[in-house]
N, C-alpha and C. Protein backbone atom coordinates (compact mmCIF):
# COMPACT_ATOMS: atom_id res chain seq x y z
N UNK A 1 2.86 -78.54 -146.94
CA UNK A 1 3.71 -77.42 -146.59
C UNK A 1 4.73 -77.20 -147.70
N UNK A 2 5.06 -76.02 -148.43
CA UNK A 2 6.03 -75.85 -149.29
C UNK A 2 7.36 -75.04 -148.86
N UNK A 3 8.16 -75.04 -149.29
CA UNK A 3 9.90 -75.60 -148.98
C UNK A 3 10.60 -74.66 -150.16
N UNK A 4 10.70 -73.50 -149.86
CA UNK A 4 11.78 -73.06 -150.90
C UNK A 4 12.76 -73.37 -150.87
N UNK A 5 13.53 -73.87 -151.69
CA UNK A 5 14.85 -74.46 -151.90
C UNK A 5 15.78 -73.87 -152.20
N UNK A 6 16.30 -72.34 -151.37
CA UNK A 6 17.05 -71.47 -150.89
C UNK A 6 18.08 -71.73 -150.10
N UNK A 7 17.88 -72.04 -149.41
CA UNK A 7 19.10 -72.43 -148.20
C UNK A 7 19.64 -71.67 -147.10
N UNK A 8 18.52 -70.34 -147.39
CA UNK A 8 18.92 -69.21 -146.33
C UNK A 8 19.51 -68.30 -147.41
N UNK A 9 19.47 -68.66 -148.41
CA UNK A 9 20.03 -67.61 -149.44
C UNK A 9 19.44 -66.80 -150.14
N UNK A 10 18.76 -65.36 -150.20
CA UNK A 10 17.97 -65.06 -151.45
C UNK A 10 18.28 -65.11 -152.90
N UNK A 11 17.10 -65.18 -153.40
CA UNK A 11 17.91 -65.48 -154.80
C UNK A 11 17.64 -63.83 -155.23
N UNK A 12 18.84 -63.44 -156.09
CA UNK A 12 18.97 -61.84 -156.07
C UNK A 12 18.33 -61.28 -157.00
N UNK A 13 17.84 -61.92 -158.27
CA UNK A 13 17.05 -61.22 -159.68
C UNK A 13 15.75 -61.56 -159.44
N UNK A 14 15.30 -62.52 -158.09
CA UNK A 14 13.78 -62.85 -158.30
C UNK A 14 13.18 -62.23 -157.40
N UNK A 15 11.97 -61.48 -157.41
CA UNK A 15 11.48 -60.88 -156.36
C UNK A 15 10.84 -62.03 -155.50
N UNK A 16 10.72 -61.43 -154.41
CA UNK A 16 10.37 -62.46 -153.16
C UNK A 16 8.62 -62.09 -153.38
N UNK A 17 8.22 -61.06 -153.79
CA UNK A 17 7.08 -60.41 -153.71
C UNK A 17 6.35 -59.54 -155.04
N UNK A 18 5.13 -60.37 -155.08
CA UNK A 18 4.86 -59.82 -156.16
C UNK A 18 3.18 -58.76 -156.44
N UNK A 19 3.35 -57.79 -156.42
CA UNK A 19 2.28 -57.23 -155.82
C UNK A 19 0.88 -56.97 -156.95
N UNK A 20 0.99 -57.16 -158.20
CA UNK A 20 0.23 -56.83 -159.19
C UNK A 20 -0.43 -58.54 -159.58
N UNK A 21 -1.09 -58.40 -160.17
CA UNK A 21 -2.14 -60.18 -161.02
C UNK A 21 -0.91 -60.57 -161.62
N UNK A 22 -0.75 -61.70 -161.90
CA UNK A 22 -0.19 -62.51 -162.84
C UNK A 22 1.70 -62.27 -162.25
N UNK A 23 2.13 -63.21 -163.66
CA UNK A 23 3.45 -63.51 -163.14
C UNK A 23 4.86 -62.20 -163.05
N UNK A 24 5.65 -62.12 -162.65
CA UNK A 24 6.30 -61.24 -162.15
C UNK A 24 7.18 -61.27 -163.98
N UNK A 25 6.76 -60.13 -164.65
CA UNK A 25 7.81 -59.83 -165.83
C UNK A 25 9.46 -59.33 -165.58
N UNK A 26 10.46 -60.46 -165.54
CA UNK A 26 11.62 -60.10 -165.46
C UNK A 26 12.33 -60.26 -166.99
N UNK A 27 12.95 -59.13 -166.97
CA UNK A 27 12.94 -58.47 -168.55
C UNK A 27 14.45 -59.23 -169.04
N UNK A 28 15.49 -59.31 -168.50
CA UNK A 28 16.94 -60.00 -168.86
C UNK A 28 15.89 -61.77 -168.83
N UNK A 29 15.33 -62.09 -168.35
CA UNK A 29 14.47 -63.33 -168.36
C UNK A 29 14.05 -63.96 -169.35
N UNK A 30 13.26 -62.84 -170.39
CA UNK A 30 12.34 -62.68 -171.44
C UNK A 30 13.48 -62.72 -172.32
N UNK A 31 14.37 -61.73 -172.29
CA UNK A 31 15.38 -61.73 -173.56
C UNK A 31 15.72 -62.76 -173.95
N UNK A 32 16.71 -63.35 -172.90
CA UNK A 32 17.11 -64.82 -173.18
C UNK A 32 16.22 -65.82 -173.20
N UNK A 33 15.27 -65.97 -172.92
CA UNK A 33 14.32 -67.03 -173.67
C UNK A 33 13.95 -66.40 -175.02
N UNK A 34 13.90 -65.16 -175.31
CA UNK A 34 13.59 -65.22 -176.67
C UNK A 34 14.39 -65.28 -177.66
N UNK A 35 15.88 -65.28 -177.66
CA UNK A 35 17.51 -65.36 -178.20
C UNK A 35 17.32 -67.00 -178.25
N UNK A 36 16.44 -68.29 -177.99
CA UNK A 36 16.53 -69.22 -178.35
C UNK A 36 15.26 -69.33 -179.64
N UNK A 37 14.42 -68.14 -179.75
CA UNK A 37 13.65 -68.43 -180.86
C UNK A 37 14.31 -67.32 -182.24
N UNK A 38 15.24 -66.82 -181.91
CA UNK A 38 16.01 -65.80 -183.09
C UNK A 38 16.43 -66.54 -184.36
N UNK A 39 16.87 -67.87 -184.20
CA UNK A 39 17.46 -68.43 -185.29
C UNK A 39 16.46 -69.84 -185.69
N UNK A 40 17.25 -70.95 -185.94
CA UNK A 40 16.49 -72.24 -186.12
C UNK A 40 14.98 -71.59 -186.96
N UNK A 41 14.16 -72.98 -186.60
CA UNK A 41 12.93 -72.44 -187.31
C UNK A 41 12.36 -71.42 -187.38
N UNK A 42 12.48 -70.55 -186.09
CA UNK A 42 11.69 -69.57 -186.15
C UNK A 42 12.44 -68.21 -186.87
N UNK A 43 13.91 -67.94 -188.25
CA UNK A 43 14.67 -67.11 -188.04
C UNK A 43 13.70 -66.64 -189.30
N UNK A 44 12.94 -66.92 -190.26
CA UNK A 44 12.31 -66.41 -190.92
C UNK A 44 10.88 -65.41 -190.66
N UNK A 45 10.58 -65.64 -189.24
CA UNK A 45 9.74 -64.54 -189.49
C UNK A 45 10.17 -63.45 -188.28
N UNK A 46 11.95 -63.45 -188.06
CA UNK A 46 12.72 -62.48 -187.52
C UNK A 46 12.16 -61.72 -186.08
N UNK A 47 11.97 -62.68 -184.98
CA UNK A 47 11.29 -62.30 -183.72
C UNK A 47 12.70 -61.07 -182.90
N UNK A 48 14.08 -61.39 -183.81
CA UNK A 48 14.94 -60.79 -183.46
C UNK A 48 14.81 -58.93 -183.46
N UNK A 49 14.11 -58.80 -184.65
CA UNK A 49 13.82 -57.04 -185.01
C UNK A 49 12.59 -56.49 -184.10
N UNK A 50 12.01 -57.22 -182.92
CA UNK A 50 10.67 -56.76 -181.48
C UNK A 50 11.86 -56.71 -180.25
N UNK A 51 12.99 -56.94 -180.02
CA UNK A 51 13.27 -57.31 -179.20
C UNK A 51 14.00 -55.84 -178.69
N UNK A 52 14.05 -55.02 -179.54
CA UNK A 52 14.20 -53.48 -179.37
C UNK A 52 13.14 -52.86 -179.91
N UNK A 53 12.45 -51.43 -179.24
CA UNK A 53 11.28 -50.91 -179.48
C UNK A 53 12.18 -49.86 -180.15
N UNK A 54 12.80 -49.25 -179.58
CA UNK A 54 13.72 -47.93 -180.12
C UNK A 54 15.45 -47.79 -179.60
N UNK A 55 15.94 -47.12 -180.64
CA UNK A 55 17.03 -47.67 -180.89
C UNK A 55 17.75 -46.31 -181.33
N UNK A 56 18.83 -45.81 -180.82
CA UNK A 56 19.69 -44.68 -180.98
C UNK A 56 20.73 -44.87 -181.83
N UNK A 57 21.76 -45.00 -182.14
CA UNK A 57 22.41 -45.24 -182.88
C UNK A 57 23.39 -43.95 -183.85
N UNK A 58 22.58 -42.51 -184.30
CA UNK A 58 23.33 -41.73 -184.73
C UNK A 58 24.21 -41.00 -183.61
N UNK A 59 25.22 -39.82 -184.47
CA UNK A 59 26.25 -39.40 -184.22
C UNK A 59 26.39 -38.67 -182.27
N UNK A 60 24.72 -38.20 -182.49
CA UNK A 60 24.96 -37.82 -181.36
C UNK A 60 24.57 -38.72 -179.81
N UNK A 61 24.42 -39.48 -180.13
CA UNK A 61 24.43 -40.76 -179.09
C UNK A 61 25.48 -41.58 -179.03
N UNK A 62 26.31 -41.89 -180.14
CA UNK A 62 27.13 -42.69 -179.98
C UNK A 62 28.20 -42.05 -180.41
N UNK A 63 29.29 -42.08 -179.85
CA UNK A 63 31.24 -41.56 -179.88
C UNK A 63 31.84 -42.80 -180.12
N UNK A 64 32.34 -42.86 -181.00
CA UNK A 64 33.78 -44.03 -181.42
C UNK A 64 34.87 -42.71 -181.42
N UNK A 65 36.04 -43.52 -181.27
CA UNK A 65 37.39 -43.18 -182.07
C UNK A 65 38.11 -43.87 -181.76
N UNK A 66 39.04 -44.33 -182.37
CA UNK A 66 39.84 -44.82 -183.00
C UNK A 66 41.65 -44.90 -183.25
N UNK A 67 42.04 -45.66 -183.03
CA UNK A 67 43.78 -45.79 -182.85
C UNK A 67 44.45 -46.90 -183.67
N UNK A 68 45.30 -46.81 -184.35
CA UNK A 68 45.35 -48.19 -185.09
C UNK A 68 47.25 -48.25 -184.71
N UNK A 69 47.25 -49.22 -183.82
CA UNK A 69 49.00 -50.09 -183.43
C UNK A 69 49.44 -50.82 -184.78
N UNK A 70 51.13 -49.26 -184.99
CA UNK A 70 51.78 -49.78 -186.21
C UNK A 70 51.95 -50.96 -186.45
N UNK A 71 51.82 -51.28 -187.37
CA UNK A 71 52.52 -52.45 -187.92
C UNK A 71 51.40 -53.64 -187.55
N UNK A 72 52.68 -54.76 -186.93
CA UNK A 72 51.98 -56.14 -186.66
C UNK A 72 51.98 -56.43 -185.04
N UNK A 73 52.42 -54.53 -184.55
CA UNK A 73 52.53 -54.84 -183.02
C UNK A 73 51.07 -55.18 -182.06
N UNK A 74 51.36 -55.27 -180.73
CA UNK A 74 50.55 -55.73 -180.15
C UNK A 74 50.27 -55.02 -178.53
N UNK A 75 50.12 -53.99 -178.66
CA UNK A 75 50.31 -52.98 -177.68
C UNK A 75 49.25 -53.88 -176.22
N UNK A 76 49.85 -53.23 -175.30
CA UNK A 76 49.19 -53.55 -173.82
C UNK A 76 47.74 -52.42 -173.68
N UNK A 77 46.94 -52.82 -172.95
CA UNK A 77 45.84 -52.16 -172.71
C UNK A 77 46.25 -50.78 -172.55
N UNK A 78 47.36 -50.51 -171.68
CA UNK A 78 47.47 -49.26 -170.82
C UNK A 78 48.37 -48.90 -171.90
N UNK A 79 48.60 -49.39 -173.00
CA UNK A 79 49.54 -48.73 -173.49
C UNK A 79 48.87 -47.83 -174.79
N UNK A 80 47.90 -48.98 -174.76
CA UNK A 80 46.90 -48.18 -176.16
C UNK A 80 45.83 -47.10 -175.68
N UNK A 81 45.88 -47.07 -174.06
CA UNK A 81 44.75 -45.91 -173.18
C UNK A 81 45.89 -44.28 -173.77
N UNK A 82 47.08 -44.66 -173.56
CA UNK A 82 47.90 -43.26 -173.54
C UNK A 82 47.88 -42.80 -175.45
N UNK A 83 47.76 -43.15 -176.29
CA UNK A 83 47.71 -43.06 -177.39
C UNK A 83 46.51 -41.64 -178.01
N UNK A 84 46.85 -41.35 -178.73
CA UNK A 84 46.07 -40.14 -179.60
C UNK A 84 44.78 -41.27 -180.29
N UNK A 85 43.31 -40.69 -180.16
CA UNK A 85 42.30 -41.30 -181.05
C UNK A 85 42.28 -40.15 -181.99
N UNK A 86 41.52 -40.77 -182.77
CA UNK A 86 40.94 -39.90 -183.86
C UNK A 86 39.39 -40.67 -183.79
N UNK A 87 38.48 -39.10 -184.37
CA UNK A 87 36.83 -39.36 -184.44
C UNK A 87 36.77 -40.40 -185.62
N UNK A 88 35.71 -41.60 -184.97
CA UNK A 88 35.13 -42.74 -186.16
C UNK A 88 33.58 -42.60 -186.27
N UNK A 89 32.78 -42.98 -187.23
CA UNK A 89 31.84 -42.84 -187.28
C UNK A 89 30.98 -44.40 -187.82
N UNK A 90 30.15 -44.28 -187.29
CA UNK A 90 29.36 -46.05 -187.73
C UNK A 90 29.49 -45.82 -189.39
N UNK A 91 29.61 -47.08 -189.98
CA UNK A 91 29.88 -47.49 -190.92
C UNK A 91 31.66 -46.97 -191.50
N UNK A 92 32.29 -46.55 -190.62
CA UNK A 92 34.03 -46.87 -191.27
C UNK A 92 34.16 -48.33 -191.21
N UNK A 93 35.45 -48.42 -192.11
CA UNK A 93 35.81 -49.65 -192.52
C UNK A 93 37.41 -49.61 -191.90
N UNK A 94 37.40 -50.86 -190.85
CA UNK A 94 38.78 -50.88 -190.65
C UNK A 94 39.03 -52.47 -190.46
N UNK A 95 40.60 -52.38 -190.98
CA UNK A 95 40.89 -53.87 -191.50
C UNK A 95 41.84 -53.69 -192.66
N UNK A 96 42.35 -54.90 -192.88
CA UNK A 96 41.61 -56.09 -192.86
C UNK A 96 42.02 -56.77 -191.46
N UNK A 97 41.17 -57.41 -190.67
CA UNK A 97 41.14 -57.65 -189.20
C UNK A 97 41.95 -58.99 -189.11
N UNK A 98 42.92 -59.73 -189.77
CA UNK A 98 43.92 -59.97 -189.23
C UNK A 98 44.62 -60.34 -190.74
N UNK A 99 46.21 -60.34 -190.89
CA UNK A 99 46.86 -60.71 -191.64
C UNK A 99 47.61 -62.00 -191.64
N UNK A 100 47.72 -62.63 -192.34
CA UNK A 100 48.28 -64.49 -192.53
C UNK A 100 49.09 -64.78 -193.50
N UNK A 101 50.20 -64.49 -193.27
CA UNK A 101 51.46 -64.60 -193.96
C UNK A 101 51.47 -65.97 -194.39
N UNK A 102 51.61 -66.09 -195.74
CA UNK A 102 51.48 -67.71 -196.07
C UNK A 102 52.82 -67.99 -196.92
N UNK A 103 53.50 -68.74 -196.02
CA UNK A 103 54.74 -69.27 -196.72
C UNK A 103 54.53 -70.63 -196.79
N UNK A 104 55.15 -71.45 -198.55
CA UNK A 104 54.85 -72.99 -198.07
C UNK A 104 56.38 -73.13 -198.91
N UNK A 105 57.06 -73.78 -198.23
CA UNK A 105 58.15 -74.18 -198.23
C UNK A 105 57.71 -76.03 -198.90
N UNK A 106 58.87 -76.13 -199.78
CA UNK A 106 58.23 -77.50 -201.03
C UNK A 106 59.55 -77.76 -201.44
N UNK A 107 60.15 -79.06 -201.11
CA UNK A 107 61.13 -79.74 -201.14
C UNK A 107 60.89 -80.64 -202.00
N UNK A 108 61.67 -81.23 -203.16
CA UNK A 108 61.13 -82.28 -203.82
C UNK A 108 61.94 -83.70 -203.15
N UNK A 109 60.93 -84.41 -202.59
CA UNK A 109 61.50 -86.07 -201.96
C UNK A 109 61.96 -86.34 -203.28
N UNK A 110 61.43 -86.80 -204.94
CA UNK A 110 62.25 -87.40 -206.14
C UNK A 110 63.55 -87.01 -205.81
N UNK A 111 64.49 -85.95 -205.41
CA UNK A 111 65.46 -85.31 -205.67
C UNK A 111 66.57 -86.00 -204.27
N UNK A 112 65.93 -86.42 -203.45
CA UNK A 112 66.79 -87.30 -202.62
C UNK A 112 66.86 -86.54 -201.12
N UNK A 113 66.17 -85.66 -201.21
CA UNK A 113 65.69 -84.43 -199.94
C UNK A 113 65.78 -85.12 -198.91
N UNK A 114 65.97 -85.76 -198.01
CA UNK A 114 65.55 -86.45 -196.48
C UNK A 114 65.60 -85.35 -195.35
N UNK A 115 66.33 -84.44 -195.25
CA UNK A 115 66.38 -83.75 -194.75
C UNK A 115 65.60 -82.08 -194.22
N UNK A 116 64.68 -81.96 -195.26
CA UNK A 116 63.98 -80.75 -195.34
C UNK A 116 62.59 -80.99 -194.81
N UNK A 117 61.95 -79.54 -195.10
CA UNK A 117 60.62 -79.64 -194.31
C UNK A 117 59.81 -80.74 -194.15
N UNK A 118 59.57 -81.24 -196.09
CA UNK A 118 58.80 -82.37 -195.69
C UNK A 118 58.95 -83.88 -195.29
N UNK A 119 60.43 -83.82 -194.68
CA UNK A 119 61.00 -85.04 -194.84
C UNK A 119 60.75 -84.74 -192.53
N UNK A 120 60.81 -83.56 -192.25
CA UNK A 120 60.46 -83.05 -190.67
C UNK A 120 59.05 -83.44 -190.13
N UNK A 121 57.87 -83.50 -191.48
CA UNK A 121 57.00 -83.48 -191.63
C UNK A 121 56.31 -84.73 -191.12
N UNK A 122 57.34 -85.63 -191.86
CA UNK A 122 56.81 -87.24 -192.03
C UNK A 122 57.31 -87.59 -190.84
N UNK A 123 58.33 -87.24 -190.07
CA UNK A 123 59.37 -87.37 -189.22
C UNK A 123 58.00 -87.39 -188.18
N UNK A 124 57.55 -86.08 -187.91
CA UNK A 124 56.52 -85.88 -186.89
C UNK A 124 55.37 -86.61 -186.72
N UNK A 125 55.04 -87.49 -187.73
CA UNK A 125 53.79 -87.71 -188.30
C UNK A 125 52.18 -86.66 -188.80
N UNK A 126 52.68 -85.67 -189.32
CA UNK A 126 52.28 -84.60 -189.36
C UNK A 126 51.35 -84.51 -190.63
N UNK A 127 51.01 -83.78 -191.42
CA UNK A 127 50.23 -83.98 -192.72
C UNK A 127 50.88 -82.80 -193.35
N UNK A 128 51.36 -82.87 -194.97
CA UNK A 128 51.87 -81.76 -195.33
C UNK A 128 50.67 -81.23 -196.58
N UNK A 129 51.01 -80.13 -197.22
CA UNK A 129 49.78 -79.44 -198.15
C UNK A 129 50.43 -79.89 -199.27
């Protein structure tokens, strides 16, 4: 006697019923088993470029636009919904996608420093550059 191991629960992506020969093709199923042969050994003969038959992509299928928050601010969702876009088109370039202010502050210990960054540094047990 066989025992589905349900629990009274259906399971919601699998059909209970399958009315045609052979096994039931569930397509989100197939994808992700085949997203484990995209890279590793198999990335050279690119199983990744079958996995779409056709593919839209120009102007009149796809709408971008675009808003760029002055500065180094960091606007709220609802705050960047009320904002003016402007039309973007595939292949603009925007960026550079984040900025990294690099300050290195350099105390010389010879000079009798105990007190400065890298003397905070050692203090912490920290590693300095």
């Amino acid at each position: 006697m066989t025992h589905l191991h349900t629990h009274g629960r259906p399971l919601p992506d699998y059909p209970n019923l399958n009315y045609g020969p052979g096994a039931k093709w569930i397509k989100h199923l197939t994808q992700n088993r085949l997203g484990t042969f995209a890279g590793g050994h198999f990335s050279d003969v690119n199983l990744s470029s079958i996995l779409f038959f056709h593919r839209l992509d120009d102007a009149d299928h796809v709408k971008l636009e675009v808003w760029s928050a002055p500065g180094r601010s960091k606007p709220s969702f609802d705050e960047a919904l009320k904002q003016t876009y402007k039309p973007a088109k595939k292949g603009d370039s925007f960026g550079p996608s984040c900025k990294y202010p690099q300050v290195l502050e350099v105390c010389s210990q010879s000079q009798g420093n105990t007190d400065g960054p890298l003397a905070a540094e050692r203090q912490l047990g920290g590693s300095t550059v």
